[in-house]
PDB file of N, CA and C in Angstrom:
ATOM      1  N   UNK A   1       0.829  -1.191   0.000  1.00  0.00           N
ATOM      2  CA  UNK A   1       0.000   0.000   0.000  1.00  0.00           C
ATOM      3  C   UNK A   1       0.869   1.249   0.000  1.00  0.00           C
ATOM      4  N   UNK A   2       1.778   1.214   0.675  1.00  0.00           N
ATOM      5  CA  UNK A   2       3.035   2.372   0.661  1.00  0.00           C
ATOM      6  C   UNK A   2       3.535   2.879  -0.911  1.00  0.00           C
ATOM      7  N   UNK A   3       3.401   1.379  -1.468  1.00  0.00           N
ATOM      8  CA  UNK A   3       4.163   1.786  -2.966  1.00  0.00           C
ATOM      9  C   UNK A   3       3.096   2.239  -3.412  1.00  0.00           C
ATOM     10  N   UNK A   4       1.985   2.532  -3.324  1.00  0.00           N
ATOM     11  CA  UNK A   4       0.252   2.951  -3.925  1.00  0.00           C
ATOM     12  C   UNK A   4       0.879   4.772  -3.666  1.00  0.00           C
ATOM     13  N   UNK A   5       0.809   4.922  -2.452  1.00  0.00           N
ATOM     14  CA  UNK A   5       0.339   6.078  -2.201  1.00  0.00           C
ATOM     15  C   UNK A   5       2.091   6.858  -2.525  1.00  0.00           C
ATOM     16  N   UNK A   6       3.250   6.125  -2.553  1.00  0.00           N
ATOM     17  CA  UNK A   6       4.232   6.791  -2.980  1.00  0.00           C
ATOM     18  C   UNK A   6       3.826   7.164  -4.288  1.00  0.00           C
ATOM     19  N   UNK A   7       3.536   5.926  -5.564  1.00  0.00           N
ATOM     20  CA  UNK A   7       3.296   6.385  -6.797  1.00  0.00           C
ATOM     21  C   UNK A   7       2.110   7.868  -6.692  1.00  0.00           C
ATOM     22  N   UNK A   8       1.645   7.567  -6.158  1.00  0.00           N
ATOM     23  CA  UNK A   8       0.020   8.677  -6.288  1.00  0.00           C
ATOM     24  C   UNK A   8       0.889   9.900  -6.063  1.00  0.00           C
ATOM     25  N   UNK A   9       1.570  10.150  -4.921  1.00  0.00           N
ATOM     26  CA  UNK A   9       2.344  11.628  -4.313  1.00  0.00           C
ATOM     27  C   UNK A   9       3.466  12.127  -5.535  1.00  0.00           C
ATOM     28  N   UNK A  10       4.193  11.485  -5.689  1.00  0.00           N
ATOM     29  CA  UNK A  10       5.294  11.619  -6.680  1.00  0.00           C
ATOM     30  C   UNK A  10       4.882  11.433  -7.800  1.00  0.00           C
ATOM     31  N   UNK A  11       4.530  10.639  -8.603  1.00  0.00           N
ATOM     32  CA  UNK A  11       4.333  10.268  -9.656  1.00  0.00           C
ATOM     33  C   UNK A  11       3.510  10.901 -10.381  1.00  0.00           C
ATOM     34  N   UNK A  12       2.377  10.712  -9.997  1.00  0.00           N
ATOM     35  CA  UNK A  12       0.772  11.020 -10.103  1.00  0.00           C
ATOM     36  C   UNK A  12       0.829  12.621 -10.594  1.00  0.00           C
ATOM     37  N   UNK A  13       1.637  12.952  -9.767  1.00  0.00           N
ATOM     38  CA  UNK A  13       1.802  14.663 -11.036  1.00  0.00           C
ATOM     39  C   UNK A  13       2.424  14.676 -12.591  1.00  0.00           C
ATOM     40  N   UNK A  14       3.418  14.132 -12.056  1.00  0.00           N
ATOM     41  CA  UNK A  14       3.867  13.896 -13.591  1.00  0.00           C
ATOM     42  C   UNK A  14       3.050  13.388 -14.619  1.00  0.00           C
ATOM     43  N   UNK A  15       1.999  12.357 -14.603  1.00  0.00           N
ATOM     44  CA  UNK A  15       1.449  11.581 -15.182  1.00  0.00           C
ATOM     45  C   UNK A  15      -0.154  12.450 -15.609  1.00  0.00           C
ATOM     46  N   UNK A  16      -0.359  13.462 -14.488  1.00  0.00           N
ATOM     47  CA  UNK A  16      -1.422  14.294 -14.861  1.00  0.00           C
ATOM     48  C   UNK A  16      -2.316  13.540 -14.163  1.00  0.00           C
ATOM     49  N   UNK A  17      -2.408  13.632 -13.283  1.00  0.00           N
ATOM     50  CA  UNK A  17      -3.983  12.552 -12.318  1.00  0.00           C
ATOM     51  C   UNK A  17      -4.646  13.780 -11.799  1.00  0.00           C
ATOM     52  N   UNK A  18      -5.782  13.498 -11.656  1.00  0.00           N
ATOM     53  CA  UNK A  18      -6.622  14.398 -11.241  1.00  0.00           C
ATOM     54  C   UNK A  18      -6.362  14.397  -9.998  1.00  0.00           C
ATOM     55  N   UNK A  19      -6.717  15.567  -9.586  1.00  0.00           N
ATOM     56  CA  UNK A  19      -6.782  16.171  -8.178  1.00  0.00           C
ATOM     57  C   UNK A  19      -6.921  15.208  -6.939  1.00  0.00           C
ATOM     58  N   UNK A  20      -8.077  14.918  -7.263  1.00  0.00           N
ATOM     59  CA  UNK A  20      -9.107  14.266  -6.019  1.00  0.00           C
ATOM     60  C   UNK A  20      -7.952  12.752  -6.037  1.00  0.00           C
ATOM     61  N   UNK A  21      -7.796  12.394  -6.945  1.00  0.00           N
ATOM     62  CA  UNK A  21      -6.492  10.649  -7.248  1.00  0.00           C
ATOM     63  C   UNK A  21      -5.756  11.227  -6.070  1.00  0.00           C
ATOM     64  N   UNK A  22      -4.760  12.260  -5.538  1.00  0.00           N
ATOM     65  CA  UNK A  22      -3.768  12.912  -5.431  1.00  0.00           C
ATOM     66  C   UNK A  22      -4.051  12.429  -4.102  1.00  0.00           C
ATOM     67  N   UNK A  23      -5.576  13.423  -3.936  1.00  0.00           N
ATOM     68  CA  UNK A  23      -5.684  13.662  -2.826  1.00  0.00           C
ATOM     69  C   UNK A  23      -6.181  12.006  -1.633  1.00  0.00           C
ATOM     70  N   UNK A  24      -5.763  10.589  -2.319  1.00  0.00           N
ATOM     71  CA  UNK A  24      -5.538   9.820  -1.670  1.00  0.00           C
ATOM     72  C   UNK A  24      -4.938   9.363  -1.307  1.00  0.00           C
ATOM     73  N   UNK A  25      -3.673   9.769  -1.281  1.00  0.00           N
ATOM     74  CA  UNK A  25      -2.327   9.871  -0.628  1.00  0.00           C
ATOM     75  C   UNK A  25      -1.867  10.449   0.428  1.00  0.00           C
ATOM     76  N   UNK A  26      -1.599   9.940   2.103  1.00  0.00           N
ATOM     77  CA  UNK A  26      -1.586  10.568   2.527  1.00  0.00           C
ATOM     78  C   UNK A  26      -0.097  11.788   2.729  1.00  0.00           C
ATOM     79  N   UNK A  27       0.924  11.343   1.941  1.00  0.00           N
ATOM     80  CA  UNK A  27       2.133  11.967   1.496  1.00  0.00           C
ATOM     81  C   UNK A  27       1.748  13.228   0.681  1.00  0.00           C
ATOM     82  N   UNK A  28       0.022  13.209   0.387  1.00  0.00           N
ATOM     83  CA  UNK A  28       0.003  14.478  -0.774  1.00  0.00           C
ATOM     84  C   UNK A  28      -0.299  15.838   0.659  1.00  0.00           C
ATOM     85  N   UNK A  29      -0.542  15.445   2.139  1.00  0.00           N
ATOM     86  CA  UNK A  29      -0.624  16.165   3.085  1.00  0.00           C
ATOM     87  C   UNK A  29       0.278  16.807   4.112  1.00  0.00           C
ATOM     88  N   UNK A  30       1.404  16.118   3.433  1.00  0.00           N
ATOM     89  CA  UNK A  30       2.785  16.840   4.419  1.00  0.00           C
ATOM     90  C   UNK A  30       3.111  18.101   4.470  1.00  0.00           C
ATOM     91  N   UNK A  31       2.895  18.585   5.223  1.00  0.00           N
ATOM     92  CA  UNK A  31       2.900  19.856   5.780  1.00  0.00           C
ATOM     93  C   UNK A  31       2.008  20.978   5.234  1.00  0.00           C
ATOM     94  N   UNK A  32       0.758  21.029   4.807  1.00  0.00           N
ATOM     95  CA  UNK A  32      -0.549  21.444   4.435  1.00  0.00           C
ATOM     96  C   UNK A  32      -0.852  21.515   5.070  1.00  0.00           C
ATOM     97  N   UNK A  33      -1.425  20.852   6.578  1.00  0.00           N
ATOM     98  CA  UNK A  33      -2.061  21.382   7.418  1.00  0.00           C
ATOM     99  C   UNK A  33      -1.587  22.677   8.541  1.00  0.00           C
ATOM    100  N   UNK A  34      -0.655  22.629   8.431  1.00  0.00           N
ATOM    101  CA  UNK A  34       0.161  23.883   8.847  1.00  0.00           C
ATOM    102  C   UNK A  34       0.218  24.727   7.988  1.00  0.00           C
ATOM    103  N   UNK A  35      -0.238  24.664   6.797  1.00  0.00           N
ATOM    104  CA  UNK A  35      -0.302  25.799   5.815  1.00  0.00           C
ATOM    105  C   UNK A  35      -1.157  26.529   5.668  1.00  0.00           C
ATOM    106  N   UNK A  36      -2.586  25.315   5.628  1.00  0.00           N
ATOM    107  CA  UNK A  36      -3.904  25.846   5.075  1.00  0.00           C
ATOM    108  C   UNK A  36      -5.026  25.404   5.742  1.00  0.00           C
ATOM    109  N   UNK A  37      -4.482  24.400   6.709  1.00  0.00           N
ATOM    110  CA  UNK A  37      -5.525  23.759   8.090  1.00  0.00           C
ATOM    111  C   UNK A  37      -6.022  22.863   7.669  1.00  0.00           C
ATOM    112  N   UNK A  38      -6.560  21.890   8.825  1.00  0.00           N
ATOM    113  CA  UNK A  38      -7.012  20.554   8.498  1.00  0.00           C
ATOM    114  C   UNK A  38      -8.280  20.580   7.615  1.00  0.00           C
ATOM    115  N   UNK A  39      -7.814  19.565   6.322  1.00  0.00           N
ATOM    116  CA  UNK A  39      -9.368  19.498   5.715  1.00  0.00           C
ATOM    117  C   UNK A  39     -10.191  18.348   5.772  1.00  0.00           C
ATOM    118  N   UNK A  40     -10.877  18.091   7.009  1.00  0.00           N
ATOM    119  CA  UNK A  40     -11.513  17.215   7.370  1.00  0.00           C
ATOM    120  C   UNK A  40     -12.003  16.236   6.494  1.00  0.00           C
ATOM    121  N   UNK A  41     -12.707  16.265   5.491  1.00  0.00           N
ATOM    122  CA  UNK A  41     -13.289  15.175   4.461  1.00  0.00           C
ATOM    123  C   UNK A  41     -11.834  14.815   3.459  1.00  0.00           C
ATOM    124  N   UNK A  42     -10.658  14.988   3.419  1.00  0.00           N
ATOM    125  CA  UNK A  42      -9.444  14.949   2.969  1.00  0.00           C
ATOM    126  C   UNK A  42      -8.828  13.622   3.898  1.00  0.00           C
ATOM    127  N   UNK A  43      -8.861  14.362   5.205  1.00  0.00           N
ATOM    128  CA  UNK A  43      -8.239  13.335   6.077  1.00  0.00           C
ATOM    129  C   UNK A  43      -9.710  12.611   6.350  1.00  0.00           C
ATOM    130  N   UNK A  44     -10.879  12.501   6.250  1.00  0.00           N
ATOM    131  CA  UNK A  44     -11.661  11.687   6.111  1.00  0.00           C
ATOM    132  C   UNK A  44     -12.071   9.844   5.338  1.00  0.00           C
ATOM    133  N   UNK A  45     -11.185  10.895   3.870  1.00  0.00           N
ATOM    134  CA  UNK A  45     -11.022  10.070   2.991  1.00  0.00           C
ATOM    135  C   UNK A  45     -10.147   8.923   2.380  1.00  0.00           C
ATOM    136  N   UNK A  46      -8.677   9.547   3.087  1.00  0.00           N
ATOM    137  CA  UNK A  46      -7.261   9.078   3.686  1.00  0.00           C
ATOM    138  C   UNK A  46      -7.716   7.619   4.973  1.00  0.00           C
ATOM    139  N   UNK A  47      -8.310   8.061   5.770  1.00  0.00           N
ATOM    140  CA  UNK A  47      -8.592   6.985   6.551  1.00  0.00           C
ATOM    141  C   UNK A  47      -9.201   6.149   6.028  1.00  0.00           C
ATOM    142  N   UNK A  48     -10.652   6.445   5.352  1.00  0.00           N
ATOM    143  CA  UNK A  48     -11.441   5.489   4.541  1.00  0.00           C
ATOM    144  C   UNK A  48     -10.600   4.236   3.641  1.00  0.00           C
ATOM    145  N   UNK A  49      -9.402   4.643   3.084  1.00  0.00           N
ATOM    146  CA  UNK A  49      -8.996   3.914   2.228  1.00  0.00           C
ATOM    147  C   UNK A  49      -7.709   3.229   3.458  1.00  0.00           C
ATOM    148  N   UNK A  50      -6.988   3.952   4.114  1.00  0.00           N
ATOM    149  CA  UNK A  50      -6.386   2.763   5.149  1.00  0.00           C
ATOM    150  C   UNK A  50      -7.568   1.736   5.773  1.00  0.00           C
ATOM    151  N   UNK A  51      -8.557   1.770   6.240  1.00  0.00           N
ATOM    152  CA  UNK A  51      -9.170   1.060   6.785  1.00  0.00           C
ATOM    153  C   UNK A  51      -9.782  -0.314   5.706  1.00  0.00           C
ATOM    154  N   UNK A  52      -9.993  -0.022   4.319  1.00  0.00           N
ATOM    155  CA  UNK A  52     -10.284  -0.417   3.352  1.00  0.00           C
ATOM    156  C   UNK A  52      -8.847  -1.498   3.250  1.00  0.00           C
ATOM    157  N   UNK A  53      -8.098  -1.123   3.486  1.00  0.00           N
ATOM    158  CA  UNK A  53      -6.685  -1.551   3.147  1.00  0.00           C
ATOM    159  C   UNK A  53      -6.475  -2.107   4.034  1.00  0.00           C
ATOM    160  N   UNK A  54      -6.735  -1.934   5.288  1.00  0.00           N
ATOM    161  CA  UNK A  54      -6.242  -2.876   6.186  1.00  0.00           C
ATOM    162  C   UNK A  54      -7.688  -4.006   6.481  1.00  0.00           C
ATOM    163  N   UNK A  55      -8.511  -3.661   6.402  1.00  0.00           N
ATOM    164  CA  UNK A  55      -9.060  -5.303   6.287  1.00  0.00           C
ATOM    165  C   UNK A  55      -9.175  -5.946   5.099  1.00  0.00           C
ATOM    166  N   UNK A  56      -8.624  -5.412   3.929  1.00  0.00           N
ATOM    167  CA  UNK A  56      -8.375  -6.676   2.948  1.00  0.00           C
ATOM    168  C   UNK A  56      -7.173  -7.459   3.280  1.00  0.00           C
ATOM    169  N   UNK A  57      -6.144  -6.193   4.369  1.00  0.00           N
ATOM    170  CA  UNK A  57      -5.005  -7.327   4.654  1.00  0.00           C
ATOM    171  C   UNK A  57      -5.493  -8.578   5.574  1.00  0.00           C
ATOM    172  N   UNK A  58      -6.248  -7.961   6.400  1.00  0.00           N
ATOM    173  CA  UNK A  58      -6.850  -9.043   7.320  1.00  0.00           C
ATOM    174  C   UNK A  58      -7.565 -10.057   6.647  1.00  0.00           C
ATOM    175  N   UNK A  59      -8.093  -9.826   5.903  1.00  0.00           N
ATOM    176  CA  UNK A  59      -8.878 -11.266   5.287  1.00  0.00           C
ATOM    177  C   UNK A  59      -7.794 -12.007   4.412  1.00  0.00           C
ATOM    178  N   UNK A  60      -7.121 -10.779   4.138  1.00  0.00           N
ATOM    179  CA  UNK A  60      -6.070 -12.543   3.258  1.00  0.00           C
ATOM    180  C   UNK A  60      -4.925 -12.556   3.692  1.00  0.00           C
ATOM    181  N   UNK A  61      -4.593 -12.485   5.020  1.00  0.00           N
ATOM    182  CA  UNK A  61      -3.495 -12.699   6.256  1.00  0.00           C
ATOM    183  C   UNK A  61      -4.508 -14.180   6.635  1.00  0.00           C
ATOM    184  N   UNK A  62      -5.718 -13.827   6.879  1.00  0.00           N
ATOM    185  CA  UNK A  62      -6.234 -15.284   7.885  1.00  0.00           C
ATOM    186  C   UNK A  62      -6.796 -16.528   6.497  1.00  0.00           C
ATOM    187  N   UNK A  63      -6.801 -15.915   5.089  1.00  0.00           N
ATOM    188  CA  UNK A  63      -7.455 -17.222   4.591  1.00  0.00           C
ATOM    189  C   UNK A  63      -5.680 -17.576   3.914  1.00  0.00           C
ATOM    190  N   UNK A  64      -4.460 -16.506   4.055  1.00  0.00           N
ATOM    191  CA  UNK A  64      -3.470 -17.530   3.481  1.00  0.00           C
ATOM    192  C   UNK A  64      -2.441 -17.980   4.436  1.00  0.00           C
ATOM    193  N   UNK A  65      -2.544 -17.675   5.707  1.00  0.00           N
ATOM    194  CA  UNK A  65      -1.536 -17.928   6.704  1.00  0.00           C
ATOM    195  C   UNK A  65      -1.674 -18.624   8.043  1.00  0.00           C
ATOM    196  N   UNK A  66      -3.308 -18.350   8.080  1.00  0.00           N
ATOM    197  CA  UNK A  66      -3.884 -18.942   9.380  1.00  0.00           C
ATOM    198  C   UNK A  66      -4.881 -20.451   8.629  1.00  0.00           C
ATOM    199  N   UNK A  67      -5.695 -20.002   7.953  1.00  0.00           N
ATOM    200  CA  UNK A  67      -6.703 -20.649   7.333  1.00  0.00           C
ATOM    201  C   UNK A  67      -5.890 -21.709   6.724  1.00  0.00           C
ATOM    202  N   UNK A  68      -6.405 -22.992   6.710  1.00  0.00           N
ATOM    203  CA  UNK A  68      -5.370 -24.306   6.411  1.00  0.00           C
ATOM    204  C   UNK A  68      -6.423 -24.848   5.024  1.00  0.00           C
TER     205      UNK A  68
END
């Protein structure tokens, strides 16, 4: 997931991604909120997709490592 949101921060400009793509990275927020203040549905949306991300790890952590 790290290599997701590295490509999205770095990359993702070069390549021309829309805004909102960008803005699911949470590397696209480093030091913005000290700039321009927290934008709640931003970091809303940032969580949405860790949480998304971390229980797909969970389901296929237990059906390929636990699950026999």
């Amino acid at each position: 997931m790290l290599a997701i949101w590295f490509f999205l921060s770095f990359i993702g400009p070069e390549l021309k991604l829309p805004d909102a793509t960008l803005r699911l990275s949470p590397f696209y927020y480093y030091g913005t909120p000290l700039l321009h203040g927290l934008q709640v549905w931003s970091v809303v949306g940032v969580v949405a997709v860790a949480a998304i991300a971390l229980g797909l790890g969970t389901l296929r952590f237990a059906r390929k490592d636990i699950g026999v």
